[in-house]
Protein backbone atom coordinates (compact mmCIF):
# COMPACT_ATOMS: atom_id res chain seq x y z
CA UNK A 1 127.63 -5.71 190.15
CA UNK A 2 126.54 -7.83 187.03
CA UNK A 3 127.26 -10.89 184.92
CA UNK A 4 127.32 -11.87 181.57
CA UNK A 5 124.15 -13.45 181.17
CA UNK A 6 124.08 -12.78 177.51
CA UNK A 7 123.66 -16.37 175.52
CA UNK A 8 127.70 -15.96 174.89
CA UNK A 9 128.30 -15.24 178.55
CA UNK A 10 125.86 -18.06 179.52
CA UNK A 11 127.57 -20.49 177.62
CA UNK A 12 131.09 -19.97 178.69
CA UNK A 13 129.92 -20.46 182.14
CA UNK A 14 128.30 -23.67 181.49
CA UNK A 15 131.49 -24.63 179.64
CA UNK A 16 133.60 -23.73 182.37
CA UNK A 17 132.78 -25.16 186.18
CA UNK A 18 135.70 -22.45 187.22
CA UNK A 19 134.49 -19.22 185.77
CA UNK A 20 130.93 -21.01 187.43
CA UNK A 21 132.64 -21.33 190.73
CA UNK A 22 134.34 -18.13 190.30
CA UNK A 23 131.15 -15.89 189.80
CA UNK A 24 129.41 -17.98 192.74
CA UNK A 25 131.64 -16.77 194.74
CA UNK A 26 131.57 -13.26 193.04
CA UNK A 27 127.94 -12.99 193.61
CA UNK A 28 128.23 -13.24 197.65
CA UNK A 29 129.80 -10.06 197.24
CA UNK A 30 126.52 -8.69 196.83
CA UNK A 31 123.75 -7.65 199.83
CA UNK A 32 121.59 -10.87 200.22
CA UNK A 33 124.47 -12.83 198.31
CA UNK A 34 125.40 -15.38 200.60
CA UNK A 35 125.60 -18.87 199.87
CA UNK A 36 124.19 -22.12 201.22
CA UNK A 37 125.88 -24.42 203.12
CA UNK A 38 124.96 -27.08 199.91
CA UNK A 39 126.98 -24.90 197.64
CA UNK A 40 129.33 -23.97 199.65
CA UNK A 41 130.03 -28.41 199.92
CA UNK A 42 130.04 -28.68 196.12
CA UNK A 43 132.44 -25.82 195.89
CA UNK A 44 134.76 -27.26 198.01
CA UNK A 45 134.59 -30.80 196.33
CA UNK A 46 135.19 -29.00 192.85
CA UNK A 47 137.92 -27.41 193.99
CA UNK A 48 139.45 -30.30 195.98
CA UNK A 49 138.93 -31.87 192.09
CA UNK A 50 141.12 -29.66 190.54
CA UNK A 51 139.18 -27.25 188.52
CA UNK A 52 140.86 -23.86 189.13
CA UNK A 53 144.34 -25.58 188.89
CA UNK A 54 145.16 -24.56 185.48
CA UNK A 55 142.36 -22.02 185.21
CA UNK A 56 144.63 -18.94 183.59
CA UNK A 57 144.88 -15.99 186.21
CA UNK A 58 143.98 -13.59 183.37
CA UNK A 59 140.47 -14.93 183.15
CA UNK A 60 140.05 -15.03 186.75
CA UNK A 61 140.85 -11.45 187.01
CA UNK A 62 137.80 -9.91 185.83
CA UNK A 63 135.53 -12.07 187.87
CA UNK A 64 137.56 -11.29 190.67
CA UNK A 65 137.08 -7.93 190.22
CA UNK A 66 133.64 -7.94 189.79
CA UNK A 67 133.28 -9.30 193.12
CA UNK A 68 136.15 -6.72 195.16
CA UNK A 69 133.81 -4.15 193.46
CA UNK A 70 130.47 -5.30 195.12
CA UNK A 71 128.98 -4.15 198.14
CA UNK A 72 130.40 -6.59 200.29
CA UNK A 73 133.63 -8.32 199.11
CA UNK A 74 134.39 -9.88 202.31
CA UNK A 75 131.40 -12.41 201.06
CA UNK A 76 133.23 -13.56 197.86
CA UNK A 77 136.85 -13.48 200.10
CA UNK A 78 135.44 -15.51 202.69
CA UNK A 79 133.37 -18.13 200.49
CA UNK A 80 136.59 -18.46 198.60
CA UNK A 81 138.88 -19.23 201.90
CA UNK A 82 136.12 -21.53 203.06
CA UNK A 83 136.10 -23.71 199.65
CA UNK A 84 139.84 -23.76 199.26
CA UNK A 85 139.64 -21.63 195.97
CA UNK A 86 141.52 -18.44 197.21
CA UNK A 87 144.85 -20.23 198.17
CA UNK A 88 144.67 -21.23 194.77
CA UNK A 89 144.20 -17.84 193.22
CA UNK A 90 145.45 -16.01 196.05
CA UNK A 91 147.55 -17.62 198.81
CA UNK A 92 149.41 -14.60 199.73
CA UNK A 93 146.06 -13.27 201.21
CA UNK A 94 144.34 -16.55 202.39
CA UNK A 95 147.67 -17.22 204.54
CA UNK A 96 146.76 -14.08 206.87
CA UNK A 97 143.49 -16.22 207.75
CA UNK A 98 144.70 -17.84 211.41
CA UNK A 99 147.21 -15.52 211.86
CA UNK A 100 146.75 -13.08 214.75
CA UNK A 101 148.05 -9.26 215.45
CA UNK A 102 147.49 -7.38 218.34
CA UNK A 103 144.31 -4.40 217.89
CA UNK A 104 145.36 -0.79 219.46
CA UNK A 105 143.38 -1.85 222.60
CA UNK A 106 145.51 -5.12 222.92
CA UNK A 107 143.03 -8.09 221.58
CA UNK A 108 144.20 -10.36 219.17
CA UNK A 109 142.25 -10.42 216.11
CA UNK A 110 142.35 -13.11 213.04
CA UNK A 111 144.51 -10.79 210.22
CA UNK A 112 142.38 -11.94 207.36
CA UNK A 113 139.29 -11.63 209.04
CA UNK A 114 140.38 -7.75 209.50
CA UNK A 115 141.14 -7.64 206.05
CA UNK A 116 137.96 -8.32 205.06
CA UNK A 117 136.10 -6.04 207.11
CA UNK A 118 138.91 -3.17 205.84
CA UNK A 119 137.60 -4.19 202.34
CA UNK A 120 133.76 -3.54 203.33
CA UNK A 121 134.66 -0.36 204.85
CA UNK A 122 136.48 0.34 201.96
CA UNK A 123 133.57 -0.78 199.84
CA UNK A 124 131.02 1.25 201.76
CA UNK A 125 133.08 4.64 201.08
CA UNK A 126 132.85 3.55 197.38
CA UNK A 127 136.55 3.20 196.58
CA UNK A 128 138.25 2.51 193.68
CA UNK A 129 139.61 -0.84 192.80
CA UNK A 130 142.73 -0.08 192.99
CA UNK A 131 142.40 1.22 196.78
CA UNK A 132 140.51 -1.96 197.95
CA UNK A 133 143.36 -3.96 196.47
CA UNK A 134 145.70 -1.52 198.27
CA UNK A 135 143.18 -2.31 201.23
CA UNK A 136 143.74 -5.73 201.18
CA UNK A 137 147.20 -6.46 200.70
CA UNK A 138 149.36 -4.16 203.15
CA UNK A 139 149.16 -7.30 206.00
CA UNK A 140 150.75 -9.83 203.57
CA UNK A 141 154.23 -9.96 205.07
CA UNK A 142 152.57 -10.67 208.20
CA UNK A 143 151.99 -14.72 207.09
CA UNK A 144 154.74 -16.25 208.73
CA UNK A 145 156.42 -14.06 211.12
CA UNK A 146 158.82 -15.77 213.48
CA UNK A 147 156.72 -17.24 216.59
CA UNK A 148 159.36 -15.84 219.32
CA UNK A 149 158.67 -11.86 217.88
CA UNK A 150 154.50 -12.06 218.16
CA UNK A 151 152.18 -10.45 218.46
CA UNK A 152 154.62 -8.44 217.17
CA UNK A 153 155.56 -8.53 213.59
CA UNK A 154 159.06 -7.37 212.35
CA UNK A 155 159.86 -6.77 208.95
CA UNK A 156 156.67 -7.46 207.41
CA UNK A 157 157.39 -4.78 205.10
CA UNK A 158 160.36 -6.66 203.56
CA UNK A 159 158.45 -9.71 203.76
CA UNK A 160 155.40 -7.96 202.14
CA UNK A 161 156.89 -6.47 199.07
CA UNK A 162 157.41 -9.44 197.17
CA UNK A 163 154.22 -10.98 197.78
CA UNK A 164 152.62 -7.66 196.14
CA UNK A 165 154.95 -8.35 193.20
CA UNK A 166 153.83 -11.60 192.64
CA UNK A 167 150.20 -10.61 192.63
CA UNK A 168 150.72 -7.90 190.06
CA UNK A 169 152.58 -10.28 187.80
CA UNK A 170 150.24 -12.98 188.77
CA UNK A 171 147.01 -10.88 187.09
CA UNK A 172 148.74 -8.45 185.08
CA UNK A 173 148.03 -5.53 187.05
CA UNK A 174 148.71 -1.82 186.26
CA UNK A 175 152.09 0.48 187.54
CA UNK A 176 149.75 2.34 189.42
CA UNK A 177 147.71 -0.21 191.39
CA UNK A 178 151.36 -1.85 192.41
CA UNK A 179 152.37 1.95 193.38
CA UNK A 180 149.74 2.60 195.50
CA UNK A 181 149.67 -1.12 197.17
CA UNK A 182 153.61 -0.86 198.18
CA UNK A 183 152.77 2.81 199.42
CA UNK A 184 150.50 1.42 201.63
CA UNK A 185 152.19 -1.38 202.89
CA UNK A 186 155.66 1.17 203.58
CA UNK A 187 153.20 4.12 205.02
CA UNK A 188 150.18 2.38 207.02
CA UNK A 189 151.46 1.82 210.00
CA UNK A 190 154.12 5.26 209.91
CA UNK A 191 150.78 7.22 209.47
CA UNK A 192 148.87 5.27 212.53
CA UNK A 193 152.19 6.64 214.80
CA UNK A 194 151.89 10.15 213.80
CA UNK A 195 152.22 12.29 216.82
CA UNK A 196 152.02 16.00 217.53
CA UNK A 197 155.44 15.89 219.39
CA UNK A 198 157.36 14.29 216.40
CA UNK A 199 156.99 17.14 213.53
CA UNK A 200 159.62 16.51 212.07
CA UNK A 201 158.51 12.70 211.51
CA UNK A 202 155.28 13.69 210.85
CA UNK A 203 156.95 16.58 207.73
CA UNK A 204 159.50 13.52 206.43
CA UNK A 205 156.10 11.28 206.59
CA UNK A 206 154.05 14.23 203.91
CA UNK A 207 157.02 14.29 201.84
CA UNK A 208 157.87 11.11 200.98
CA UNK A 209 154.28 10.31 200.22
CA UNK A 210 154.09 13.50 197.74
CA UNK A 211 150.94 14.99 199.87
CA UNK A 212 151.66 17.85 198.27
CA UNK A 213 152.14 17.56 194.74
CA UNK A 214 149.64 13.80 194.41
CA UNK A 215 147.22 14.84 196.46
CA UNK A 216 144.23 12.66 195.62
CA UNK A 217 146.66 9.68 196.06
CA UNK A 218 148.19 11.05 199.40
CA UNK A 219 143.62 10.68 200.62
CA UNK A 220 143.35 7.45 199.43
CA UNK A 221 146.37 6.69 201.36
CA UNK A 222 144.64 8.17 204.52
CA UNK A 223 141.21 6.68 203.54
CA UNK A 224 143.01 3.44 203.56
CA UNK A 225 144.45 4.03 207.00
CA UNK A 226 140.99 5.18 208.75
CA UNK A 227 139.24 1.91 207.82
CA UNK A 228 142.02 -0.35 208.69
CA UNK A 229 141.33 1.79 212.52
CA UNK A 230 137.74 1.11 212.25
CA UNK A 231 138.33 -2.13 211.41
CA UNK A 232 139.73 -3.47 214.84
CA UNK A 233 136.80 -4.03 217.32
CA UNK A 234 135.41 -1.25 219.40
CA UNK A 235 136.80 1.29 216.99
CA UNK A 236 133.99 1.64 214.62
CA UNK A 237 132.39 4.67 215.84
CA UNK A 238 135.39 6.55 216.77
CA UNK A 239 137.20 9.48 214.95
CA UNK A 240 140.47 9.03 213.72
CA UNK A 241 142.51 11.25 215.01
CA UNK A 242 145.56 10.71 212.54
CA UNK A 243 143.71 11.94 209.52
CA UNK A 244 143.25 15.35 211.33
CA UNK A 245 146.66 16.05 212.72
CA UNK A 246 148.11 15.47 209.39
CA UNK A 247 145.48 17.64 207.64
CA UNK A 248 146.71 20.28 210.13
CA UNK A 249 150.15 19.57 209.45
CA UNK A 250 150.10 19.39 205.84
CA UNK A 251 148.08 22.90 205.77
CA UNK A 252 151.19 24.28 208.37
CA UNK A 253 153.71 22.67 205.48
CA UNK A 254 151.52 24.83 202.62
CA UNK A 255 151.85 28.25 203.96
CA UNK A 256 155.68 28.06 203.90
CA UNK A 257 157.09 30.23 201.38
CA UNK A 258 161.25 30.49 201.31
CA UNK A 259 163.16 33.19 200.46
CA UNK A 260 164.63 34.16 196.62
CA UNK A 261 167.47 31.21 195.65
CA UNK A 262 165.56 28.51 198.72
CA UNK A 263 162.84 27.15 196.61
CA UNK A 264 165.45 24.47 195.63
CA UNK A 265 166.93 23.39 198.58
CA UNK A 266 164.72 20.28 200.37
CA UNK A 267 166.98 20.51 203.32
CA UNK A 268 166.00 24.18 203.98
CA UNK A 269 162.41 22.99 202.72
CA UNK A 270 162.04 20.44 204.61
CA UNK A 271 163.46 22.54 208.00
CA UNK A 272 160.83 25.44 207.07
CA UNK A 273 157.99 23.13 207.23
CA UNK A 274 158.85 20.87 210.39
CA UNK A 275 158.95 24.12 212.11
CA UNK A 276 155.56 24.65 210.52
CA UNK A 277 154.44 21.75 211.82
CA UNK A 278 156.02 22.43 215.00
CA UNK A 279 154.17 25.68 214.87
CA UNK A 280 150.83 24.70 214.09
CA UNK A 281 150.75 21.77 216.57
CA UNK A 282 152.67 23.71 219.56
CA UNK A 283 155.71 20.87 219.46
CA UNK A 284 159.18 21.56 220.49
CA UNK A 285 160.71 18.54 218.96
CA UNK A 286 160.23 19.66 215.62
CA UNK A 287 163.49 18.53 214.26
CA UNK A 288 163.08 14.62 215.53
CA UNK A 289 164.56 12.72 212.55
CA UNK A 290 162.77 11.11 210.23
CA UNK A 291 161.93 7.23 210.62
């Protein structure tokens, strides 16, 4: 990751104590980045004073970037929670911090703590930007779900969509970082239920998400998926399953071939490859219904 430190860069950082906070905060994205407890103060005290209040998001953007990009962007996330700055540039993600969901093995964990560690998993594997924003922005509906339905969180989805809209309007983001982000959110948790005795879930699951004819986005989709289950404690050094019974099952849905006048049928597509799947992972409930 690096700055502008050209005499132009230099002095529009000087002239600006946001874009100085902003890369301060950028920079603890980077190994041996972390920030003192002295900064950390006057950070909080600048942005108690206003500074990043009218601060344009477009100019915030890049810096931002710059840090989701570095080896460790749960420093700049967390350094920017801690001095108040990212419920100013982002609340939608610094309102998961304090709220809890339940991990596979039944702990509660802090939602925008295991955001963060998604993104540095996510970082580690080298992804793109627009998969670590994808990475940290599937959880957002999960903010303020009613008290008498948690741990459990109902309609987050619904919840979560508009908050992704915002974001993309907020920095001007691309079609295709949106795309992938709603994917995501819709998808995640569909992909972490994937079960050998549901193919035809699992077949309705590969189609909607194109894993056939966008296959490069159907992987980031997955990679997404395996470091949000890595992320929960104790899960770390364990396989993911998921990512190998849908390999398995998009492989069964590849060798169908239908007869002369089929090809454009997805009902009689979509029936060939669930018993595929059914096939290849020895299920009988092959025709389950979609979710």
């Amino acid at each position: 990751m690096r700055f502008d430190l050209s005499p132009d860069g230099l002095a529009r950082l000087l002239a600006s104590p946001a874009l100085t906070l902003l890369t301060l905060a950028a920079g603890a994205a980077r190994v041996g980045g972390a920030l003192d407890a002295d900064t950390l103060a006057l950070m909080s005290s600048q942005v108690k004073a206003g500074v990043l209040e009218d601060f344009p998001p477009a100019d915030s953007w890049p810096v931002l970037c710059q840090g989701l990009m570095g080896e460790r962007p749960s420093g700049m996330l967390t350094v920017l929670h801690e001095c108040g700055g990212l419920a100013r540039l982002l609340p939608e993600l610094d309102a998961l911090f304090g709220q809890g969901q339940a991990s596979p093995d039944g702990e509660n964990v802090d939602i925008g703590e295991h955001q963060c560690r998604v993104a540095d998993l996510l970082a580690a594997q080298h992804a793109s930007l627009p998969v670590r924003l994808a990475g940290l922005l599937y959880n957002l509906g999960k903010a303020d779900s009613p008290p008498q339905h948690l741990p459990v969180h109902y309609q987050h989805v619904e919840r979560g969509l508009p908050r992704i809209a915002a974001i993309v309007r907020r920095f001007g983001l691309a079609p295709d970082v949106q795309a992938l982000a709603v994917l995501t959110l819709r998808e995640l948790e569909r992909v972490h239920r994937a079960a050998p005795m549901r193919a035809g879930s699992i077949t309705a699951l590969l189609e909607r998400v194109d894993a056939f004819g966008q296959l490069a986005r159907y992987q980031q989709l997955l990679l997404i998926c395996r470091c949000d289950y890595h992320a929960y404690p104790g899960n770390a050094e364990r396989a993911y399953p998921k990512a190998t019974l849908l390999e398995r099952a998009r492989q069964a849905c590849l060798s169908v071939a239908l007869g002369d006048g089929q090809q454009a049928d997805p009902v009689a597509l979509h029936e060939a490859r669930a018993l595929a799947v059914a096939t290849a992972l020895r299920s009988s409930r092959w025709a389950d219904a979609a979710e």
